[in-house]
C-alpha atoms as a PDB file:
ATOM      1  CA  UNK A   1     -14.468  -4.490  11.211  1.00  0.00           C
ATOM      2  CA  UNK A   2     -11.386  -5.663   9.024  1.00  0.00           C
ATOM      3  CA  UNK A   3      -8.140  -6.591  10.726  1.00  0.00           C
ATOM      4  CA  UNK A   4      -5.379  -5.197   8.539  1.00  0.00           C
ATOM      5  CA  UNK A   5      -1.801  -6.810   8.099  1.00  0.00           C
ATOM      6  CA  UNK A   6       2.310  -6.194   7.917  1.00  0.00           C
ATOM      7  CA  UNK A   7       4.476  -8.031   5.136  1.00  0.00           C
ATOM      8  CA  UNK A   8       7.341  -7.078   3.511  1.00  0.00           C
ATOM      9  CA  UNK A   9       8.126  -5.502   0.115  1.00  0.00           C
ATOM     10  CA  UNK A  10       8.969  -7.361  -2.813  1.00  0.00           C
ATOM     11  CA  UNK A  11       6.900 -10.986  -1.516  1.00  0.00           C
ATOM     12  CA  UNK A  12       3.263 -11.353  -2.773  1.00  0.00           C
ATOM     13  CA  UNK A  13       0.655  -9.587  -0.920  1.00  0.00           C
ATOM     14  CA  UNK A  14      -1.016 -11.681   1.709  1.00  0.00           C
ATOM     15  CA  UNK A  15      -4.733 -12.751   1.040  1.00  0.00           C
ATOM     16  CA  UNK A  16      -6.311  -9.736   3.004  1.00  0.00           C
ATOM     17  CA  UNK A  17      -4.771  -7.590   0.557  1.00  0.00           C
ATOM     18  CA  UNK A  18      -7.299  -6.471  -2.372  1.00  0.00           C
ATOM     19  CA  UNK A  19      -6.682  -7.518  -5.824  1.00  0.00           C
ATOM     20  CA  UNK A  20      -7.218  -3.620  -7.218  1.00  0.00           C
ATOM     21  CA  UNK A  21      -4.335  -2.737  -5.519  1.00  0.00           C
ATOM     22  CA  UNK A  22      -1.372  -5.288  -6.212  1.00  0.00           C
ATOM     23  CA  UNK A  23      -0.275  -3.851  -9.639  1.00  0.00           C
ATOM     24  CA  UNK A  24       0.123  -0.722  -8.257  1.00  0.00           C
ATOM     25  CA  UNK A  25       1.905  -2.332  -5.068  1.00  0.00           C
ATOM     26  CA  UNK A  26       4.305  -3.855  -7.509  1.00  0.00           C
ATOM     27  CA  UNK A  27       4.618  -0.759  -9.549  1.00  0.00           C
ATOM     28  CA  UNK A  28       5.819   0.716  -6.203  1.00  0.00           C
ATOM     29  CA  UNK A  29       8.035  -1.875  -5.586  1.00  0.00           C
ATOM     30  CA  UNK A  30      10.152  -1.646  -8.460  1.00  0.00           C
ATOM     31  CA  UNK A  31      11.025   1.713  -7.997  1.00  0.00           C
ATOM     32  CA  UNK A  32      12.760   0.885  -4.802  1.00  0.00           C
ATOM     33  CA  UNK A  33      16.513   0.597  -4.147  1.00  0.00           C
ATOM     34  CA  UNK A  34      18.268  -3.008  -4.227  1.00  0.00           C
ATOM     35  CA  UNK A  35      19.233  -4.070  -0.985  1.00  0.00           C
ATOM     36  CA  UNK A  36      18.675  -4.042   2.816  1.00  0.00           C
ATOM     37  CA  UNK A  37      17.108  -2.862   4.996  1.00  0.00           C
ATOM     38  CA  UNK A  38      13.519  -4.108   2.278  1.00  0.00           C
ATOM     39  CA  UNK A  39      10.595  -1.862   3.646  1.00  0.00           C
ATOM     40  CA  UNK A  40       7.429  -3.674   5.016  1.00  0.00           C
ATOM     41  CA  UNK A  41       4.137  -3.017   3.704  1.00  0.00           C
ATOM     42  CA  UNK A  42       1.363  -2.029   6.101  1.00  0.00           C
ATOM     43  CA  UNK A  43      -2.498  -2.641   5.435  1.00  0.00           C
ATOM     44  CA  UNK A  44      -5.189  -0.708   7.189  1.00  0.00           C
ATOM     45  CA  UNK A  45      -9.219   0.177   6.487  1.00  0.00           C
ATOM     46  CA  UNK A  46     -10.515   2.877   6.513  1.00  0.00           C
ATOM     47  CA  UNK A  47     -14.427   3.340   6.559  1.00  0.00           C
ATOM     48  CA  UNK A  48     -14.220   0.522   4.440  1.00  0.00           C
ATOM     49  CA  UNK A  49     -11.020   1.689   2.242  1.00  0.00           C
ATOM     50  CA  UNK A  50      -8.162  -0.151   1.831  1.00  0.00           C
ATOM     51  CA  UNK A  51      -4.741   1.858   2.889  1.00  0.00           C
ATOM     52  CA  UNK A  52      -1.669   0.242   2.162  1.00  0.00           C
ATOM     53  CA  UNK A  53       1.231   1.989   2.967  1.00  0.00           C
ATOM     54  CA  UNK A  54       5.133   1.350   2.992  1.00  0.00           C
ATOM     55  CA  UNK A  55       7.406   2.422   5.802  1.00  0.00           C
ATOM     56  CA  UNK A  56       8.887   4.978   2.967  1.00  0.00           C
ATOM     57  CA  UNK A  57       5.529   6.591   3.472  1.00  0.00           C
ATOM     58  CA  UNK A  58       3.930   5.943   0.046  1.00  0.00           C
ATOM     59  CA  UNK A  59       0.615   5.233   0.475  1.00  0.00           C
ATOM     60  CA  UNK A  60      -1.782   3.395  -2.150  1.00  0.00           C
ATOM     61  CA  UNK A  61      -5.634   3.000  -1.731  1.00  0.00           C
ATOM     62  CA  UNK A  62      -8.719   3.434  -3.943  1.00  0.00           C
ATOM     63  CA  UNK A  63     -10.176   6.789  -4.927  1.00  0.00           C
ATOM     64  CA  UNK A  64     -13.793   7.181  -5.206  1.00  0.00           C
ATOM     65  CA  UNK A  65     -14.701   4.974  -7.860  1.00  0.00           C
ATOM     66  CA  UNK A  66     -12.509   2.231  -6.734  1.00  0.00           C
ATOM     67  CA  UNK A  67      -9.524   3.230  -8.656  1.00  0.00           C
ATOM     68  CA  UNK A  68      -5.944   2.557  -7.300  1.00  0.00           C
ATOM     69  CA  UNK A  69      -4.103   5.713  -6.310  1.00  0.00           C
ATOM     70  CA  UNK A  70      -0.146   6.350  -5.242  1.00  0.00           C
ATOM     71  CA  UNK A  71       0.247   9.187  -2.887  1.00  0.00           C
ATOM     72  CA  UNK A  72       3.678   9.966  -1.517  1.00  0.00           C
ATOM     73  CA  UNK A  73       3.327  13.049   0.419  1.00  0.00           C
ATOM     74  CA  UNK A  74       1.470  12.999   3.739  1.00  0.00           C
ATOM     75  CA  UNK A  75       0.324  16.199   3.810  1.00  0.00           C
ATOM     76  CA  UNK A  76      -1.631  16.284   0.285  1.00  0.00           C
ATOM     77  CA  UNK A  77      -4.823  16.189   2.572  1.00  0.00           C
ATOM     78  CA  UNK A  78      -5.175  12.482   2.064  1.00  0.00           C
ATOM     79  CA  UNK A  79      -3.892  11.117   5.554  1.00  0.00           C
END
């Protein structure tokens, strides 16, 4: 069992957070708005998959062959 973790947007991803998916963390990052309130970052597992999603409600994980996806809409079937 993995534990996942909270931190906010824009700060580094804490250790528990897997390499694959930082640049596209950061991609996600700099699309957001300057200013307060900053978002917070949420990381969960999934039968082994990591889910990291923003309280925005884009969500980034690996697909299949351990490539880092962006989904934004909850409904696509994903969540």
């Amino acid at each position: 069992m993995r534990l996942g973790t909270r931190w906010t947007a824009r700060t580094p991803p804490p250790s528990a957070v897997p390499e694959r998916l930082h640049a596209q963390l950061a991609a996600v990052e700099a699309t957001l708005p300057a200013g307060d309130p900053v978002p917070r970052w949420t990381l969960t597992w999934l039968e082994g998959r990591p889910i990291a999603e923003l309280d925005t409600g884009v969500i980034v994980t690996l697909d299949d062959d351990g490539e880092p996806v962006v989904r934004s809409d909850p409904d696509d079937g994903f969540a």
